[in-house]
C-alpha atoms as a PDB file:
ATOM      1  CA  UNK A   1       0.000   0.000   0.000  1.00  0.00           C
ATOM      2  CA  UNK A   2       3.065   2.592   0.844  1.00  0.00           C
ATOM      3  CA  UNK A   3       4.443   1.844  -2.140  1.00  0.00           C
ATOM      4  CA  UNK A   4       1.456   2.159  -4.430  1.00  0.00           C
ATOM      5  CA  UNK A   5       1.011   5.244  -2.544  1.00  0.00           C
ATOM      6  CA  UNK A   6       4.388   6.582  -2.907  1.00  0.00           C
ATOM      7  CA  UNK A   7       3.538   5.763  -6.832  1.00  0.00           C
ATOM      8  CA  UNK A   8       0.872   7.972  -7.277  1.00  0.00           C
ATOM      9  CA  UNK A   9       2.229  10.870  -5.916  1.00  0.00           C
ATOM     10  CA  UNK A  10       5.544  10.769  -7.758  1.00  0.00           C
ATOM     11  CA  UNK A  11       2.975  10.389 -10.893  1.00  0.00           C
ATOM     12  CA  UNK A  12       1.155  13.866  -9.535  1.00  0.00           C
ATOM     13  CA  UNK A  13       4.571  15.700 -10.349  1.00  0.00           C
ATOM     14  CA  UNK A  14       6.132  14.000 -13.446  1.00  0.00           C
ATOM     15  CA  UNK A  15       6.072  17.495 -15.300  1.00  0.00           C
ATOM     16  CA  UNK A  16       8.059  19.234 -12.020  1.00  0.00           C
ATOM     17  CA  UNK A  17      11.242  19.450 -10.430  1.00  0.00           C
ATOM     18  CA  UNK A  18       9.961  17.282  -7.596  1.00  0.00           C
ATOM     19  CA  UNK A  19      10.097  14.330  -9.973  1.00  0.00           C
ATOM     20  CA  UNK A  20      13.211  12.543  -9.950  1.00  0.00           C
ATOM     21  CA  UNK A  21      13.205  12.231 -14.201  1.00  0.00           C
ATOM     22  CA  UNK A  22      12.438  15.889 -14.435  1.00  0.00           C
ATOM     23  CA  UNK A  23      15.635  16.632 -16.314  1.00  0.00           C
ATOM     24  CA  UNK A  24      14.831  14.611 -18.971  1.00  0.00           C
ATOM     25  CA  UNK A  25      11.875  16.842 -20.045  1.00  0.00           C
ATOM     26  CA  UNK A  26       8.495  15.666 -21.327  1.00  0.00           C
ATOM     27  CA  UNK A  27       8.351  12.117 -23.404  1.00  0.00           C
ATOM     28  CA  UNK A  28       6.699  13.763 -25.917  1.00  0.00           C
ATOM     29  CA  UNK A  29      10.068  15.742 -26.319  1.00  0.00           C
ATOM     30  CA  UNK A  30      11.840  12.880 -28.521  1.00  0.00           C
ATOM     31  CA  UNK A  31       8.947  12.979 -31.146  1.00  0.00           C
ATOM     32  CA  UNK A  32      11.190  16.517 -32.436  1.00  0.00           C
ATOM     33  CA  UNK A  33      13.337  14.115 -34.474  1.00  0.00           C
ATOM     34  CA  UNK A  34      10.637  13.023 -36.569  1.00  0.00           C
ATOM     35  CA  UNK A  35      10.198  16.133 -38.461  1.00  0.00           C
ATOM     36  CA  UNK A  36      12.723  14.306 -41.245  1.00  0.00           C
ATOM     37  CA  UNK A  37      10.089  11.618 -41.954  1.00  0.00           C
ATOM     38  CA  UNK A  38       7.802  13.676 -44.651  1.00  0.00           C
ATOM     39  CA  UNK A  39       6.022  10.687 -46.119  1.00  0.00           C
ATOM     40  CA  UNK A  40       5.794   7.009 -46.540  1.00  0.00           C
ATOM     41  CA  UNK A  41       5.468   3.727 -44.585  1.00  0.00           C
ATOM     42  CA  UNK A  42       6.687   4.319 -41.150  1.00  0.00           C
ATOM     43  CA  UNK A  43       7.744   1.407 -39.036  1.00  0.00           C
ATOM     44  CA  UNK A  44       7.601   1.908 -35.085  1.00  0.00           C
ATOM     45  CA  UNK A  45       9.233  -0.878 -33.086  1.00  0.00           C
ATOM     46  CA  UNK A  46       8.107  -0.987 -29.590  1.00  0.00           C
ATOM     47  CA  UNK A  47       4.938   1.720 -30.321  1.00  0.00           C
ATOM     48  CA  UNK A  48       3.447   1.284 -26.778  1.00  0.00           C
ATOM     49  CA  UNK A  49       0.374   3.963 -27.018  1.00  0.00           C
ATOM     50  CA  UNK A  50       1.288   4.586 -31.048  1.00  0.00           C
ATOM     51  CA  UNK A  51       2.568   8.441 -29.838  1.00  0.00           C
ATOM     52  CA  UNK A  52       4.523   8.838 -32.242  1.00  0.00           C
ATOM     53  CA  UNK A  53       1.774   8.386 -35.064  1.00  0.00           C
ATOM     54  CA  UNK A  54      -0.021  11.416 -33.833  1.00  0.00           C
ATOM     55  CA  UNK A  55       3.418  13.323 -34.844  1.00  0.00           C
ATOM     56  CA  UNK A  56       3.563  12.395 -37.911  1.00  0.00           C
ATOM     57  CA  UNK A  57       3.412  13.994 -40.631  1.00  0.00           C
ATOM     58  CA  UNK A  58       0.140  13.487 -42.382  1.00  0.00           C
ATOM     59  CA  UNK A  59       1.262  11.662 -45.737  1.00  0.00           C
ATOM     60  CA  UNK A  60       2.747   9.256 -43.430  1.00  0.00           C
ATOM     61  CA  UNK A  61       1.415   5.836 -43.321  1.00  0.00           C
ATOM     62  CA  UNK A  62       2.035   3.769 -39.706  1.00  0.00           C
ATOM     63  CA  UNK A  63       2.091   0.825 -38.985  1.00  0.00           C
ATOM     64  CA  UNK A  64       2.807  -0.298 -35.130  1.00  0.00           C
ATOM     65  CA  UNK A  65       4.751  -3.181 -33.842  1.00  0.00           C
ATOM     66  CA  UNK A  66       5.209  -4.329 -30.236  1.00  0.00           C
ATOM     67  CA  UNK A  67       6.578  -7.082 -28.679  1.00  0.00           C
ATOM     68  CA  UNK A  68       4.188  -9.731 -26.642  1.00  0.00           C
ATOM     69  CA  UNK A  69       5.779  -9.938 -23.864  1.00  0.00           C
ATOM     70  CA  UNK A  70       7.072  -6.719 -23.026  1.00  0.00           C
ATOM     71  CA  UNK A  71       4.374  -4.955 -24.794  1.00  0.00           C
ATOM     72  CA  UNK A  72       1.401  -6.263 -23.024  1.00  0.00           C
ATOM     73  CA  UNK A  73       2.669  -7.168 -19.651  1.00  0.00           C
ATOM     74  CA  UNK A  74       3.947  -3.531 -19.284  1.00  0.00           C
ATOM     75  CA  UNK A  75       3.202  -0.833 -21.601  1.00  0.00           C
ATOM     76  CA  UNK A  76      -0.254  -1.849 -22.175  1.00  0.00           C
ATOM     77  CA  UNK A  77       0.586  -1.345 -25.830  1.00  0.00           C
ATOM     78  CA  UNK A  78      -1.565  -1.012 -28.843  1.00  0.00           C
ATOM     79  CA  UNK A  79       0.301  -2.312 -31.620  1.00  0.00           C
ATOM     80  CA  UNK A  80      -1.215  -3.540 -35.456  1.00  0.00           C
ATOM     81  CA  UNK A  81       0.631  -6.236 -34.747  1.00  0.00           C
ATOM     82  CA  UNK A  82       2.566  -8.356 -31.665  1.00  0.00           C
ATOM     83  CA  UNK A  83       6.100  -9.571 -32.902  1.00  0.00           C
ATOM     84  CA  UNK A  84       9.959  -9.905 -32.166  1.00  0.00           C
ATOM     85  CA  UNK A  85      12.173  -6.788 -33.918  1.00  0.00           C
ATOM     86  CA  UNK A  86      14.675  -9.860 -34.214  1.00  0.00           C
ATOM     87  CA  UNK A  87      11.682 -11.142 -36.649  1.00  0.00           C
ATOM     88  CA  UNK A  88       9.525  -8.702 -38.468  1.00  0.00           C
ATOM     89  CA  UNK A  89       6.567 -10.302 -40.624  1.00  0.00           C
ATOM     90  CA  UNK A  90       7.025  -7.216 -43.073  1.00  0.00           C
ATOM     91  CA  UNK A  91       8.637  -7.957 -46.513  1.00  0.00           C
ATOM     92  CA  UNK A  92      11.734  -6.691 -47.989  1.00  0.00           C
ATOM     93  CA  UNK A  93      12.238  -3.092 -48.765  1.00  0.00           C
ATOM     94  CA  UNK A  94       8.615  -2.080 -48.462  1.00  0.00           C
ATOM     95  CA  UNK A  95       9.340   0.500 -45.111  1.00  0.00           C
ATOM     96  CA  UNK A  96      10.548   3.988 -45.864  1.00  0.00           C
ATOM     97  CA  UNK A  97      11.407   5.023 -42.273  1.00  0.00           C
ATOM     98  CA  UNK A  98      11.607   2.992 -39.145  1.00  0.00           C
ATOM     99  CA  UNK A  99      11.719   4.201 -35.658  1.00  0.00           C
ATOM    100  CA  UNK A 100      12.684   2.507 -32.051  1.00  0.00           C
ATOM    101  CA  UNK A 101      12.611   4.353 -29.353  1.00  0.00           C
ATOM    102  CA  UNK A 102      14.334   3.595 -25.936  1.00  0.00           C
ATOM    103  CA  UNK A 103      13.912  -0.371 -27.227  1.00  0.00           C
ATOM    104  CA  UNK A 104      17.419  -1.484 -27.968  1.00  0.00           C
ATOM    105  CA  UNK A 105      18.623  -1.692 -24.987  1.00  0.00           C
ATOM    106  CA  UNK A 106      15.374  -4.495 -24.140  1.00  0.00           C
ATOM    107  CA  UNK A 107      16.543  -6.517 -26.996  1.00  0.00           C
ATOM    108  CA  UNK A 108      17.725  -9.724 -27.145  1.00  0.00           C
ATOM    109  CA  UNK A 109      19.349 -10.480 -30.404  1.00  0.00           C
ATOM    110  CA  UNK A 110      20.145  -6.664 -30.796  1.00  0.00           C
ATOM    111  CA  UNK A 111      21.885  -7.897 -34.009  1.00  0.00           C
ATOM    112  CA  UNK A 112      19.865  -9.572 -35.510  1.00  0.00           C
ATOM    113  CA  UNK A 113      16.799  -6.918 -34.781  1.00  0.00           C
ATOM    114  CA  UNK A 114      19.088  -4.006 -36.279  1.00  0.00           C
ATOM    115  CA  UNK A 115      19.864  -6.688 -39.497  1.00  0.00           C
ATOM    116  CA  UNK A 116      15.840  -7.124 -39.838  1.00  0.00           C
ATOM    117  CA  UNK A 117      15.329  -3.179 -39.952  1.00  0.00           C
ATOM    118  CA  UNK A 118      17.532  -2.826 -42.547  1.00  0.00           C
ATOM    119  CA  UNK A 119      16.032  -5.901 -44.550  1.00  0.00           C
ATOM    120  CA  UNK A 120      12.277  -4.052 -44.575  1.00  0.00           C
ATOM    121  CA  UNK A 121      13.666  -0.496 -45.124  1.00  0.00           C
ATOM    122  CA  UNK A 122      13.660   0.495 -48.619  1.00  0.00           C
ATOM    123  CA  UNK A 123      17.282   1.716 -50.367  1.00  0.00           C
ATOM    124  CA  UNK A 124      18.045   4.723 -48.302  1.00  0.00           C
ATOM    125  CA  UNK A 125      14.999   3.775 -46.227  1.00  0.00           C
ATOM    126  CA  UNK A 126      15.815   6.206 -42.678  1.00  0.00           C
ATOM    127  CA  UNK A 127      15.836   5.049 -39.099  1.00  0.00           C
ATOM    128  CA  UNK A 128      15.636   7.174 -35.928  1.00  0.00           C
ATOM    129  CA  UNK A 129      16.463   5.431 -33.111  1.00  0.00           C
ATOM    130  CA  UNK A 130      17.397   6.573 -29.607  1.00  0.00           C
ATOM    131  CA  UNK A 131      18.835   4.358 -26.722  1.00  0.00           C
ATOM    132  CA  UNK A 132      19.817   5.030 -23.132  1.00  0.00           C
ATOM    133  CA  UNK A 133      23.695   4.735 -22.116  1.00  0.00           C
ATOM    134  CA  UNK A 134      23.536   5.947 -18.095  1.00  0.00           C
ATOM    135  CA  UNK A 135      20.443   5.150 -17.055  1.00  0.00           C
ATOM    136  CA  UNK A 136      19.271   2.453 -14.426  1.00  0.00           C
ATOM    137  CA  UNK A 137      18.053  -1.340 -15.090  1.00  0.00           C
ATOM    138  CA  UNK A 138      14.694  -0.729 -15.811  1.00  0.00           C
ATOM    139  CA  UNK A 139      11.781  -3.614 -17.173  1.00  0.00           C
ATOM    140  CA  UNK A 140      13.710  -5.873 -15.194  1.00  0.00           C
ATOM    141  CA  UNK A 141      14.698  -8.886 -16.365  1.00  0.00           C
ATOM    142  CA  UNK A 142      13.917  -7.410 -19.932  1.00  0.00           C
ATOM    143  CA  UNK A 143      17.370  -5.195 -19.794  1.00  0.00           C
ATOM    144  CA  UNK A 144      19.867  -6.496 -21.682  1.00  0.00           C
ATOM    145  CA  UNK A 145      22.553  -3.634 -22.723  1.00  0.00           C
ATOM    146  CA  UNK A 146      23.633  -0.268 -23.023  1.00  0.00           C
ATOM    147  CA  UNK A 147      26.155   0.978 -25.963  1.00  0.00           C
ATOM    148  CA  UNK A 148      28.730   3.637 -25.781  1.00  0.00           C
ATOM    149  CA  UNK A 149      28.338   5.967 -28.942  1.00  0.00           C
ATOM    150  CA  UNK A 150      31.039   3.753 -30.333  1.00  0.00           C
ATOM    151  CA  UNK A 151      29.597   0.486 -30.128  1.00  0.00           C
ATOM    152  CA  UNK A 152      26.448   1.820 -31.473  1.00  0.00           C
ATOM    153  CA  UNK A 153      28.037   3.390 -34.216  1.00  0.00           C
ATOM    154  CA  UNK A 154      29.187  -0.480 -34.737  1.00  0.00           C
ATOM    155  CA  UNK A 155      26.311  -2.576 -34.366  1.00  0.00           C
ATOM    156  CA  UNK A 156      24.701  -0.250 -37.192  1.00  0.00           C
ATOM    157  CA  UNK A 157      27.344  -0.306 -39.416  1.00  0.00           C
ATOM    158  CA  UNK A 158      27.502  -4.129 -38.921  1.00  0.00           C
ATOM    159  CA  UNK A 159      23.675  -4.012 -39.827  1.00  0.00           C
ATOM    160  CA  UNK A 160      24.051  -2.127 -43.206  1.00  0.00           C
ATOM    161  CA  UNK A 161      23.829   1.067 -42.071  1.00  0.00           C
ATOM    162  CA  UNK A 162      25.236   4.607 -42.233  1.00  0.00           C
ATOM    163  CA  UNK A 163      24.950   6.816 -39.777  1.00  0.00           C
ATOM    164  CA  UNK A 164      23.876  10.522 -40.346  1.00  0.00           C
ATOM    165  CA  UNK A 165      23.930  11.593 -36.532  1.00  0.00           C
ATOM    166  CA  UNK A 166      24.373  10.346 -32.978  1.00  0.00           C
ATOM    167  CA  UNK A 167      23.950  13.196 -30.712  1.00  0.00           C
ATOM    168  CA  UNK A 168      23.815  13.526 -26.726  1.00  0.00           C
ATOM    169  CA  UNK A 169      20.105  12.855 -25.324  1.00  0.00           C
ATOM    170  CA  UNK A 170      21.447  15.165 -22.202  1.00  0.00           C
ATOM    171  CA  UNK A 171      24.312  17.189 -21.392  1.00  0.00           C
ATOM    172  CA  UNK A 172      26.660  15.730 -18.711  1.00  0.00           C
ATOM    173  CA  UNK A 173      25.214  17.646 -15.926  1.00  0.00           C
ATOM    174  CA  UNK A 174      21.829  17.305 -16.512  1.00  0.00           C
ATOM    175  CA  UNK A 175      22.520  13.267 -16.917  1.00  0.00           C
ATOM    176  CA  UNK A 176      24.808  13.815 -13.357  1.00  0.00           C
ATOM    177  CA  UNK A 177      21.213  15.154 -11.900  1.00  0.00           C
ATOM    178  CA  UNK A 178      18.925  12.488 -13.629  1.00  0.00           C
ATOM    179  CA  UNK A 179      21.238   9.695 -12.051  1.00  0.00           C
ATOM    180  CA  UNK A 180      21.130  11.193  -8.478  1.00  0.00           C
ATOM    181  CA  UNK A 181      17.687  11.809  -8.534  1.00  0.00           C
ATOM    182  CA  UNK A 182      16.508   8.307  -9.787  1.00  0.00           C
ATOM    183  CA  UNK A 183      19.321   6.645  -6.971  1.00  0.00           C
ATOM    184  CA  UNK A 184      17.496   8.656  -4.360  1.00  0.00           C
ATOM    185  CA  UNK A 185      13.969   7.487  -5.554  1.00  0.00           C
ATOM    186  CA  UNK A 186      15.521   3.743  -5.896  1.00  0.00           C
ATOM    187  CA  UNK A 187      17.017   3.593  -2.517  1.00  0.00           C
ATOM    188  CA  UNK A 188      13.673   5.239  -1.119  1.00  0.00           C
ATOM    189  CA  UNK A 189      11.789   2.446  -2.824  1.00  0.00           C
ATOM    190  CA  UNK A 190      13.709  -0.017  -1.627  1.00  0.00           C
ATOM    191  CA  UNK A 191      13.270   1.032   1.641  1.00  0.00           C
ATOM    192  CA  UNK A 192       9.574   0.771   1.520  1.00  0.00           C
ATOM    193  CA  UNK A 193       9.754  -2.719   0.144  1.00  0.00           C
ATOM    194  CA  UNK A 194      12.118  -3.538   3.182  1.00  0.00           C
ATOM    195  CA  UNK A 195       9.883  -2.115   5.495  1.00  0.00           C
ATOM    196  CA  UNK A 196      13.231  -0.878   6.552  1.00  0.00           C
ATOM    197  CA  UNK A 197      13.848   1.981   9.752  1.00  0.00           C
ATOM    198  CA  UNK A 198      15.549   3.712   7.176  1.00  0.00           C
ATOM    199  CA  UNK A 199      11.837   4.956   5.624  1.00  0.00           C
ATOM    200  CA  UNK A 200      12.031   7.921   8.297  1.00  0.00           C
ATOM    201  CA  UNK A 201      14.554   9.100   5.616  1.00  0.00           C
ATOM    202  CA  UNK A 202      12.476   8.844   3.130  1.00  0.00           C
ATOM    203  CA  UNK A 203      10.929  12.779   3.702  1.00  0.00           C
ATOM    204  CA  UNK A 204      14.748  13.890   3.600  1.00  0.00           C
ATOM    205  CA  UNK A 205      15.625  12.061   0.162  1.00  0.00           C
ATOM    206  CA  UNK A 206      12.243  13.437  -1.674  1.00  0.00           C
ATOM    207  CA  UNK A 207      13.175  16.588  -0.824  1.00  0.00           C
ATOM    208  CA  UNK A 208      16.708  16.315  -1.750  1.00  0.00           C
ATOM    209  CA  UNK A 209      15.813  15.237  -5.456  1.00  0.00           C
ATOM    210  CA  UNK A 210      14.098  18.814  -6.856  1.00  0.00           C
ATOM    211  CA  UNK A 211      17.501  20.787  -5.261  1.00  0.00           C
ATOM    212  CA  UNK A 212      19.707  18.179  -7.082  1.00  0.00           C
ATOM    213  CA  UNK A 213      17.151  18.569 -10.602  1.00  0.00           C
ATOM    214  CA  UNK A 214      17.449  22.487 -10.275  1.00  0.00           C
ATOM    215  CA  UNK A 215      21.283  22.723  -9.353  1.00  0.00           C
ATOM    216  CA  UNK A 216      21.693  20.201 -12.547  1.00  0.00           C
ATOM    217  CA  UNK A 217      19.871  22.626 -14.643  1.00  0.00           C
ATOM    218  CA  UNK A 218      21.672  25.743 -13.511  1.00  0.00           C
ATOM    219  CA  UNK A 219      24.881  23.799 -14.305  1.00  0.00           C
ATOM    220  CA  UNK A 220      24.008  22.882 -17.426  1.00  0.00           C
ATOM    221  CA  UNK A 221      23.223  26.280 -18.459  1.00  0.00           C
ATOM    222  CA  UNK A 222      26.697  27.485 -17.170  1.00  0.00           C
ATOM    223  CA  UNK A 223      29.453  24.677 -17.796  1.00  0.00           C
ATOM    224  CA  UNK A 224      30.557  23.108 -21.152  1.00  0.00           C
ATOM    225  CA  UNK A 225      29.097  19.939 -21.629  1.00  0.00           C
ATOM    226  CA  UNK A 226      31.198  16.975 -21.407  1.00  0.00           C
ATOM    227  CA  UNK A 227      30.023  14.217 -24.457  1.00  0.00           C
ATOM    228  CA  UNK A 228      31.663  11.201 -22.867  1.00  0.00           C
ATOM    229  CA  UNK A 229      28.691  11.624 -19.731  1.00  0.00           C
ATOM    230  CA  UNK A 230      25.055  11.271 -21.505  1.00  0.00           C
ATOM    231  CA  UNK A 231      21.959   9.846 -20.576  1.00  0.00           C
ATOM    232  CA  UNK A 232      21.714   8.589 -24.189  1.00  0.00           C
ATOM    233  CA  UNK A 233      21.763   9.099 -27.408  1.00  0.00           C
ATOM    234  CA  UNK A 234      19.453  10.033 -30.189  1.00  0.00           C
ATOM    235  CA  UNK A 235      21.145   8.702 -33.885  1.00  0.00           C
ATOM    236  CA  UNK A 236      19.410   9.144 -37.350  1.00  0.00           C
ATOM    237  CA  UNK A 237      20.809   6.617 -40.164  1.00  0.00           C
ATOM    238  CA  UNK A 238      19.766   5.482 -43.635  1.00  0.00           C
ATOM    239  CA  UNK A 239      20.023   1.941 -45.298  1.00  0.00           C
ATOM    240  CA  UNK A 240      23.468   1.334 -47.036  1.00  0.00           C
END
């Protein structure tokens, strides 16, 4: 009951500094990158509530994919159609733009799910894909890796792939906030769970996380960023 509790009101501020993912702005925020898709069939892997097919573009054509396990056990999703991204029942070259977002990482046969995107795309077909790289297990046990900008760059040249751009999903500060914040709502979690005498903390570490969101957004207003600390990363690539 405390913890459903606790639940709820962390829901009541999501959109303020009192919520320990604050820093990472609204969700809706990573449909910006889709203003490249103009028209065609678009492909989203791991669609949940089909979001991004309200911004879309409207000669766009969508077509939603989800996976059955992950997809109905958590994210309630609402897909056209429950399958793997390691095996897509779409033919070849018939998908002009595919997008996965934050789904990589729950993958696993990365590979072979990166190899089946570029099998449906058409030539030069686009992807826009974005991927956490500090960010806690989450889904649990459905986590299975995180990249460095690097080893993404990799795995989608492996897959037939070019990429156009891989950019920073936060700046190092902001991602030094997010990570403190989401360790103090963890450990206070945990604590509730334990039924632990460490809960009389808890009213100390929820007000600790908005001064640690609004010192990491002063800071990342005044400092340089520093590109080897992100929260993840937001790449755009087109089919070899």
């Amino acid at each position: 009951m405390a913890r459903s509790t606790l639940r709820r009101i962390v829901d009541l501020v999501r959109r303020t500094p009192l919520h320990p993912q604050w820093l990472l702005g609204p969700e809706s925020a990573r449909g910006d990158c889709l203003g490249i898709i103009e028209s065609g069939r678009v492909l989203d892997i791991g669609c949940a509530d089909r979001w991004v097919e309200r911004r879309l573009a409207p000669r766009c054509q969508y077509i939603g994919i989800d996976s059955p396990i992950t997809g109905l056990q958590i994210y309630q999703s609402r897909p056209d159609v429950f399958a793997e991204a390691s095996q897509l029942p779409v033919a070849d070259a018939v998908i002009d733009a595919v997008v996965i977002f934050e789904v990589v990482e729950h993958l696993r046969f990365p590979h072979e799910a990166l190899s089946e995107i570029a099998r449906v795309l058409t030539p030069k077909g686009r992807l826009i894909l974005t991927m956490p790289f500090l960010y806690p297990i989450h889904d649990a046990p459905h986590d299975f890796q995180r990249f460095t900008i690097h080893g993404l760059a990799r795995e989608l040249e492996m897959a037939g792939f070019e990429v156009d751009s891989m950019e920073p999903s936060l700046g190092a500060a902001e991602t030094t906030g997010l990570i403190g914040c989401l360790t103090l709502g963890g450990v206070a979690i945990q604590a509730v769970q334990r039924r632990s005498l460490s809960m009389v903390l808890i009213p100390l570490l929820v007000a600790a996380v908005p001064v640690v969101n609004l010192l990491a957004w002063l800071m990342g207003r005044l400092l340089p960023s520093w590109p080897a600390v992100t929260a993840g990363y937001v790449v755009a690539a087109h089919k070899r």
